[in-house]
N, C-alpha and C. Protein backbone atom coordinates (compact mmCIF):
# COMPACT_ATOMS: atom_id res chain seq x y z
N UNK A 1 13.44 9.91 46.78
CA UNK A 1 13.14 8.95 45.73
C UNK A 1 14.45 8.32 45.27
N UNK A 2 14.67 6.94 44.78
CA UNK A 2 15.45 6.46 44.67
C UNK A 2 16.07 6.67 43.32
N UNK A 3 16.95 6.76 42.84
CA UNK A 3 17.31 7.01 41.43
C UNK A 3 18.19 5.30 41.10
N UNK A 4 18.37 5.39 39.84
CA UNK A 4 18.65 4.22 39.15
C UNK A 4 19.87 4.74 37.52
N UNK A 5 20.47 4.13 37.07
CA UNK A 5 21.55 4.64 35.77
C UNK A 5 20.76 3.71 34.97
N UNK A 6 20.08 4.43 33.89
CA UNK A 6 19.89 3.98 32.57
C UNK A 6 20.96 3.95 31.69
N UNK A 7 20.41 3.21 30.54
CA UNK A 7 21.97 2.58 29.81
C UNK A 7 22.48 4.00 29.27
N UNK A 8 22.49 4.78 28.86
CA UNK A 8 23.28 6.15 28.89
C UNK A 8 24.18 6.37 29.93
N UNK A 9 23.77 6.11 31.06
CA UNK A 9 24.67 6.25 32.19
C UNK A 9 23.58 7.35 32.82
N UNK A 10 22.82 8.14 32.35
CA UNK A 10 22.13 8.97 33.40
C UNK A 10 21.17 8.86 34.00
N UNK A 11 21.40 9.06 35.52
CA UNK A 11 20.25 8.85 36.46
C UNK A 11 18.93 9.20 36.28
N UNK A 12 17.75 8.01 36.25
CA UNK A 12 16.27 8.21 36.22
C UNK A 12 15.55 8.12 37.16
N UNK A 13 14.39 8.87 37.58
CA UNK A 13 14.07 8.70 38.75
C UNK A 13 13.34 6.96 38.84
N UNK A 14 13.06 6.10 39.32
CA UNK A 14 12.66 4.68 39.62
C UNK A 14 11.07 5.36 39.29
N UNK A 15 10.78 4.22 38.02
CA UNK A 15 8.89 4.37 37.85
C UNK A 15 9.02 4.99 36.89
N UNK A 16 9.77 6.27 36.69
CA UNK A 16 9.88 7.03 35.05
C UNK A 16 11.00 6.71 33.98
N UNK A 17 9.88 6.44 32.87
CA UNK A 17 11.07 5.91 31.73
C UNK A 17 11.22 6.74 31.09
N UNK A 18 12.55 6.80 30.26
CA UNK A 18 13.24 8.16 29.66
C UNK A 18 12.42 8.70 28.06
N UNK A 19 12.35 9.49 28.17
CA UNK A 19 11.49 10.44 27.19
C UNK A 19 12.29 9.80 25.71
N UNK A 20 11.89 9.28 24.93
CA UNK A 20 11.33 8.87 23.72
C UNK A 20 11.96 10.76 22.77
N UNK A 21 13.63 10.35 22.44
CA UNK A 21 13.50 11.96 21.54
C UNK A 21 13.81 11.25 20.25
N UNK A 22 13.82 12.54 19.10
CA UNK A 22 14.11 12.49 17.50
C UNK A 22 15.03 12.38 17.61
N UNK A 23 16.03 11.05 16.46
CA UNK A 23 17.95 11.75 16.91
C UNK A 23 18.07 12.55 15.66
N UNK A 24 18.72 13.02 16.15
CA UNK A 24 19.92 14.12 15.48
C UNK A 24 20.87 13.72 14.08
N UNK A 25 20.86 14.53 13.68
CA UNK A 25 21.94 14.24 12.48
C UNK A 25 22.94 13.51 12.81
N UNK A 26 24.00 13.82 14.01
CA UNK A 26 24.94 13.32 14.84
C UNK A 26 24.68 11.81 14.43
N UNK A 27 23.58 11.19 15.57
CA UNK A 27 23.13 10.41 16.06
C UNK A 27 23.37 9.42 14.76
N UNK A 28 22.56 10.21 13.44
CA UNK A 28 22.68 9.33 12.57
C UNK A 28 23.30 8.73 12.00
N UNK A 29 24.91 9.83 11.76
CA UNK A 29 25.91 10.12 10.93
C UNK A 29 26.58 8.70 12.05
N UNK A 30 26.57 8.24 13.15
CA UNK A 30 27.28 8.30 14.13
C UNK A 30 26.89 6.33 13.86
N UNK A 31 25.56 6.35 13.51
CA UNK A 31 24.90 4.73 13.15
C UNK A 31 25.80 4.20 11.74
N UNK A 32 25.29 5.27 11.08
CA UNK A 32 25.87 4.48 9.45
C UNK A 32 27.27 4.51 9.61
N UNK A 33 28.00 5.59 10.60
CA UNK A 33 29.30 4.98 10.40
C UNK A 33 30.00 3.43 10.91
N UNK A 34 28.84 3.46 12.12
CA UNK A 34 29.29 2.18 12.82
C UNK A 34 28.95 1.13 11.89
N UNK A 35 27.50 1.10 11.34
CA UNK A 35 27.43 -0.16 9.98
C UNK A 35 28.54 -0.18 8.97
N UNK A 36 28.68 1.00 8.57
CA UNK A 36 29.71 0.62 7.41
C UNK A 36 31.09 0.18 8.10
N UNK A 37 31.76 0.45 9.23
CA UNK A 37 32.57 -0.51 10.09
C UNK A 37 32.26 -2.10 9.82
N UNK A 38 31.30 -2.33 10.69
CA UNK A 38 31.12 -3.53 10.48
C UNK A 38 30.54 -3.91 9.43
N UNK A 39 30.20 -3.72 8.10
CA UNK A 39 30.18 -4.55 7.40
C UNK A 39 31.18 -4.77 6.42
N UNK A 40 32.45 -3.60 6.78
CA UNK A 40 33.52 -4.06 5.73
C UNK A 40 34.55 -5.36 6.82
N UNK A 41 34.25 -5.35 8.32
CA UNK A 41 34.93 -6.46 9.24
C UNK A 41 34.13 -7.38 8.23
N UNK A 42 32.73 -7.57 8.33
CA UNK A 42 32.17 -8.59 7.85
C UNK A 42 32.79 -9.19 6.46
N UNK A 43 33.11 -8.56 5.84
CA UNK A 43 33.56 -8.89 4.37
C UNK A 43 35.47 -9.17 4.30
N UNK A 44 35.31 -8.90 5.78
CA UNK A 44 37.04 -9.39 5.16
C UNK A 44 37.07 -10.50 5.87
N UNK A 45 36.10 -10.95 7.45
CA UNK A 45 35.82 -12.35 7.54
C UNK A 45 35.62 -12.91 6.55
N UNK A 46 34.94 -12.71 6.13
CA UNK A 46 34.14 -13.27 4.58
C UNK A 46 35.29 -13.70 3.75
N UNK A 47 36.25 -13.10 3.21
CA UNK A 47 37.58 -13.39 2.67
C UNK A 47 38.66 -14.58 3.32
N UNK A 48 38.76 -13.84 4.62
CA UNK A 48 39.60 -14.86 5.25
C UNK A 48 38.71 -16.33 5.26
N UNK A 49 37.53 -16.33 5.28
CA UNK A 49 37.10 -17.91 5.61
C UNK A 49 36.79 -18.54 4.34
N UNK A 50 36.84 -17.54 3.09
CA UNK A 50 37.11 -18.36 1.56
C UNK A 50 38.35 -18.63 1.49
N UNK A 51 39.24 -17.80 1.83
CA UNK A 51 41.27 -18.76 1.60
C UNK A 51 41.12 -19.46 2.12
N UNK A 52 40.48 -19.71 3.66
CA UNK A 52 40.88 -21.01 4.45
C UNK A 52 40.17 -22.27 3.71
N UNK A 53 39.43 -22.00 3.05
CA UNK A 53 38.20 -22.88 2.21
C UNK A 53 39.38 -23.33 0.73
N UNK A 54 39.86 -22.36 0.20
CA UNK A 54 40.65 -22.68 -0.85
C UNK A 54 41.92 -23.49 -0.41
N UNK A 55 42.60 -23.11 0.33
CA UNK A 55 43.44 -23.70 1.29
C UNK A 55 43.23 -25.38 1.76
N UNK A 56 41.71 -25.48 2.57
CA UNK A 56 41.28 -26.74 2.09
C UNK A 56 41.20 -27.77 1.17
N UNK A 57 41.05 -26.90 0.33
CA UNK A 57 40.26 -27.89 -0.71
C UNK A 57 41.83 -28.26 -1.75
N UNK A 58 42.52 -27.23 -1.31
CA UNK A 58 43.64 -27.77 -2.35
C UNK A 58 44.53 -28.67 -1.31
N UNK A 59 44.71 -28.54 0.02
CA UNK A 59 45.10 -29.56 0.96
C UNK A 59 44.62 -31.32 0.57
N UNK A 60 43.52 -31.12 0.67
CA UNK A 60 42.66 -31.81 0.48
C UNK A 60 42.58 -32.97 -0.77
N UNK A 61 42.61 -31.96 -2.09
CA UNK A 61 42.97 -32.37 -3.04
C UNK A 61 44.54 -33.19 -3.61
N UNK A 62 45.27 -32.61 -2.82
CA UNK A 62 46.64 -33.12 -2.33
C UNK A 62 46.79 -34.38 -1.91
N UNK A 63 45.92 -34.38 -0.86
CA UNK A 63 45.86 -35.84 -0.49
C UNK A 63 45.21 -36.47 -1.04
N UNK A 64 44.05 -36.79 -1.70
CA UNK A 64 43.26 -37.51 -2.29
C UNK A 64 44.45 -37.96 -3.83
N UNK A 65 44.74 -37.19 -4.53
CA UNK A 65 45.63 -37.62 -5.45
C UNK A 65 46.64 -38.19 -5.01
N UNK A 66 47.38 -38.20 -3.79
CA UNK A 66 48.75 -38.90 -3.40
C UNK A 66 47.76 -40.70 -3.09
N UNK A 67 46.91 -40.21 -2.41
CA UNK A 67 46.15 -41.56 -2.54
C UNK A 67 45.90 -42.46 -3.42
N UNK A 68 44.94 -41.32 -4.39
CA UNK A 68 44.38 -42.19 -5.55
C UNK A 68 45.54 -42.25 -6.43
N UNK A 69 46.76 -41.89 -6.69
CA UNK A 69 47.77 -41.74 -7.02
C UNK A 69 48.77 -43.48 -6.93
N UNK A 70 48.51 -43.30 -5.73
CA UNK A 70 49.29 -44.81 -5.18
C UNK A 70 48.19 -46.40 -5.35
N UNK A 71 47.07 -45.92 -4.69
CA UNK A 71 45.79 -47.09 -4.88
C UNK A 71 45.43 -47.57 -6.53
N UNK A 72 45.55 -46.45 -7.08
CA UNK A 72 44.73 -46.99 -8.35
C UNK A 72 45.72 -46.23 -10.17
N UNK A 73 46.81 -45.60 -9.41
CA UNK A 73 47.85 -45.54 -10.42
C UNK A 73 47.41 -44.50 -11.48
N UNK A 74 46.43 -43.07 -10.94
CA UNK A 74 45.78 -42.02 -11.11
C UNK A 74 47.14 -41.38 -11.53
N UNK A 75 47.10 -40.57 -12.68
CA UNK A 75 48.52 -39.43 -12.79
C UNK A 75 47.86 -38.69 -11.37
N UNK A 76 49.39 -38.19 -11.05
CA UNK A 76 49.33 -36.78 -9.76
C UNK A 76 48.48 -35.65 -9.93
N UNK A 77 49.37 -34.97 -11.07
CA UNK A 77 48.70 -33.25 -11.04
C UNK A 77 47.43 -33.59 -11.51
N UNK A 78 46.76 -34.58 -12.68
CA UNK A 78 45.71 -34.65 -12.76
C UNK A 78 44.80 -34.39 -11.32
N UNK A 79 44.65 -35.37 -11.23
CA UNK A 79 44.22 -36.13 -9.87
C UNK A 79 43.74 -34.87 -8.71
N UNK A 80 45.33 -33.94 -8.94
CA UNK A 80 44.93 -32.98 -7.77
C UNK A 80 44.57 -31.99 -8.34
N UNK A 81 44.56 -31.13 -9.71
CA UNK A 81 43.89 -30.45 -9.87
C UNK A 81 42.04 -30.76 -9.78
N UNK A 82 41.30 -32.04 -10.17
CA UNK A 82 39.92 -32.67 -10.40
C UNK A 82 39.75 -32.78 -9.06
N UNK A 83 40.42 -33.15 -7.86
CA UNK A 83 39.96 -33.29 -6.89
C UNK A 83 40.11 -32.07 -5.89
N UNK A 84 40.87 -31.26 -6.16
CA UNK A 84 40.89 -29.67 -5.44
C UNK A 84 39.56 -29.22 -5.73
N UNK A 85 39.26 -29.08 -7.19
CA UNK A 85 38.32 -28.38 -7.76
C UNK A 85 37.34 -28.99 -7.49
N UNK A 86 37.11 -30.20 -7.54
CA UNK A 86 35.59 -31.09 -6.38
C UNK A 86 35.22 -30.65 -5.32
N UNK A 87 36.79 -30.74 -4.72
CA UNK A 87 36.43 -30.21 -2.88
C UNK A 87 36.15 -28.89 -3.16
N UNK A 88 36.18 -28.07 -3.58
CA UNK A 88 35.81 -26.68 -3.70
C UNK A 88 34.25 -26.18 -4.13
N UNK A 89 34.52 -26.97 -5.20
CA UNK A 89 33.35 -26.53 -6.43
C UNK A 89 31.50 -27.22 -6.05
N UNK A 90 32.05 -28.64 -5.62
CA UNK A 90 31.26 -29.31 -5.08
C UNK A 90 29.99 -28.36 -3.87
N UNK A 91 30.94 -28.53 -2.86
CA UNK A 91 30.55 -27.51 -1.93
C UNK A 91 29.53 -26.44 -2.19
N UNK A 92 30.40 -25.57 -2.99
CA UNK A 92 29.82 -24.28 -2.95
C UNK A 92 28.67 -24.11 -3.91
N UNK A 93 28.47 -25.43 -4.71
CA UNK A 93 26.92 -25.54 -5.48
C UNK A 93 25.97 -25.87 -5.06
N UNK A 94 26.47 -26.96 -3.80
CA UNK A 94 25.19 -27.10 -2.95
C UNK A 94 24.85 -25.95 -2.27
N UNK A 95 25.43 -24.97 -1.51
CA UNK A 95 25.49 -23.88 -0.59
C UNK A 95 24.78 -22.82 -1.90
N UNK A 96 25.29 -22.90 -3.12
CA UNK A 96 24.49 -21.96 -3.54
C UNK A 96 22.66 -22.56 -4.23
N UNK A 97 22.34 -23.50 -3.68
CA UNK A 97 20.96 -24.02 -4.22
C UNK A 97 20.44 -24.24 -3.20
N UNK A 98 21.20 -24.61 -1.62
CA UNK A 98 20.53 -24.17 -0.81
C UNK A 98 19.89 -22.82 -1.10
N UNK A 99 20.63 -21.77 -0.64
CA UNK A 99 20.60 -20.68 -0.91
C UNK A 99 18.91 -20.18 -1.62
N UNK A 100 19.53 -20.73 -3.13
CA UNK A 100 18.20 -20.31 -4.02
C UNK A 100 17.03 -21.01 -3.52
N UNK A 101 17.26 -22.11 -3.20
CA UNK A 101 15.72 -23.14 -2.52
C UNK A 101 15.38 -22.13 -1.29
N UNK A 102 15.95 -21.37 -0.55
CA UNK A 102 15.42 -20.26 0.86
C UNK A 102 15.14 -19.52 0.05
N UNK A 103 15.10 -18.44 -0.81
CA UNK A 103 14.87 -17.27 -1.30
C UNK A 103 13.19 -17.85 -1.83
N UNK A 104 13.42 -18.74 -2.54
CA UNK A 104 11.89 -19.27 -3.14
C UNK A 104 11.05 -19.66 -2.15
N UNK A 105 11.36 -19.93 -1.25
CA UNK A 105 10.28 -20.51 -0.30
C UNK A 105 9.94 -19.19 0.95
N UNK A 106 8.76 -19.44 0.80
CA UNK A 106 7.90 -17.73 1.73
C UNK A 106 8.99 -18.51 3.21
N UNK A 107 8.77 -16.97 3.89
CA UNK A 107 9.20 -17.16 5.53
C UNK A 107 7.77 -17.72 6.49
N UNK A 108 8.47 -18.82 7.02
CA UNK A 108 7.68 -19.22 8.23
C UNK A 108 7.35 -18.29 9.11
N UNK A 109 6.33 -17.91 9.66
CA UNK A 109 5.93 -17.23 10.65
C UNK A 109 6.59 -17.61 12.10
N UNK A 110 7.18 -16.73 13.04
CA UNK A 110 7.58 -17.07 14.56
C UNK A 110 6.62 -17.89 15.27
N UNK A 111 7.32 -18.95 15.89
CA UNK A 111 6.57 -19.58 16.76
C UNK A 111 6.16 -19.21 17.48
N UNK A 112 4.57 -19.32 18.32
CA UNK A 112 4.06 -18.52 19.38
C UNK A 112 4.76 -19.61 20.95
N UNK A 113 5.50 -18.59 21.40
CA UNK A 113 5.85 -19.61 23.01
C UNK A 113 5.63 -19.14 24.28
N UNK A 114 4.17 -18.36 24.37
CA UNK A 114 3.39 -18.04 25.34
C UNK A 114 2.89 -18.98 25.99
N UNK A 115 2.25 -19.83 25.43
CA UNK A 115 1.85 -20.79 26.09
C UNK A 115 0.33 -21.06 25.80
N UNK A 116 -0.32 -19.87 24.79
CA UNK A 116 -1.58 -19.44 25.42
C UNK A 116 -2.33 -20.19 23.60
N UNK A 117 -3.41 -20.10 23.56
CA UNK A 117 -3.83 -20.49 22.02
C UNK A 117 -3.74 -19.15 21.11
N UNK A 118 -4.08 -19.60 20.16
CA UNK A 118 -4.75 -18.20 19.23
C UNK A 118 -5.93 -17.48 19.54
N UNK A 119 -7.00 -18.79 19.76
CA UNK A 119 -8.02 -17.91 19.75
C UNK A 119 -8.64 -17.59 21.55
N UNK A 120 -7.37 -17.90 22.24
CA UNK A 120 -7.47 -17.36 23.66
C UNK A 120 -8.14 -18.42 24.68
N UNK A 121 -8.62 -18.20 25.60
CA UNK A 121 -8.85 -19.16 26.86
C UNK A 121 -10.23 -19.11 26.87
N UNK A 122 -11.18 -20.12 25.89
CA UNK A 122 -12.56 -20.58 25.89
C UNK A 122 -13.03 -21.76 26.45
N UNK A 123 -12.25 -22.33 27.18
CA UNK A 123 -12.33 -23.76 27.30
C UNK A 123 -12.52 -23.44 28.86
């Protein structure tokens, strides 16, 4: 009989699938450690892509005041503090009402992409 490596690495015989066990404390201890890994990576992405965002927006704001600064005779630091804090603030109110507008609204059900109807092949 031919054998085959399941994702463990150990050989199954071809036709039999591997027995379905309880895990272990191990097993468990061994999951939550890997989540709590990644979700503190997740949160320091999370950090790094708000500086780069603050970073922006005061870039940003920089230029818009050297602009509006020269075009229309705007004081500087004004200018770039109101327009940092736009590019920033702006943003992140829409992102947070997106936000609240998804939480309020029920979840769409998965699209069916069988091919087949609901109520099956009567036709």
């Amino acid at each position: 009989m031919t054998r085959k490596r399941s994702a463990g690495g150990r050989r199954q015989p071809v036709g039999k699938e591997p027995a379905a066990h309880e895990p272990d404390a191990a097993d468990v201890e061994a999951v939550r450690a890997a989540l709590k890994r990644a979700a503190r990576r997740l949160n320091i992405l999370e950090f790094i892509i708000l500086g780069a965002a603050i970073i922006a927006s005061v870039a940003g704001g920089w230029l818009a005041a050297l602009l509006a600064g020269r075009a229309f005779g705007f004081p500087f630091r004004t200018t770039w503090v109101g327009a940092s804090l736009a590019l920033f603030g702006i943003p992140a109110l829409v992102a947070f009402l997106v936000e609240k507008r998804r939480q309020k609204t029920p979840a769409k059900p998965a699209r069916d992409t069988s091919g087949q109807s609901p109520e099956g092949d009567s036709e």
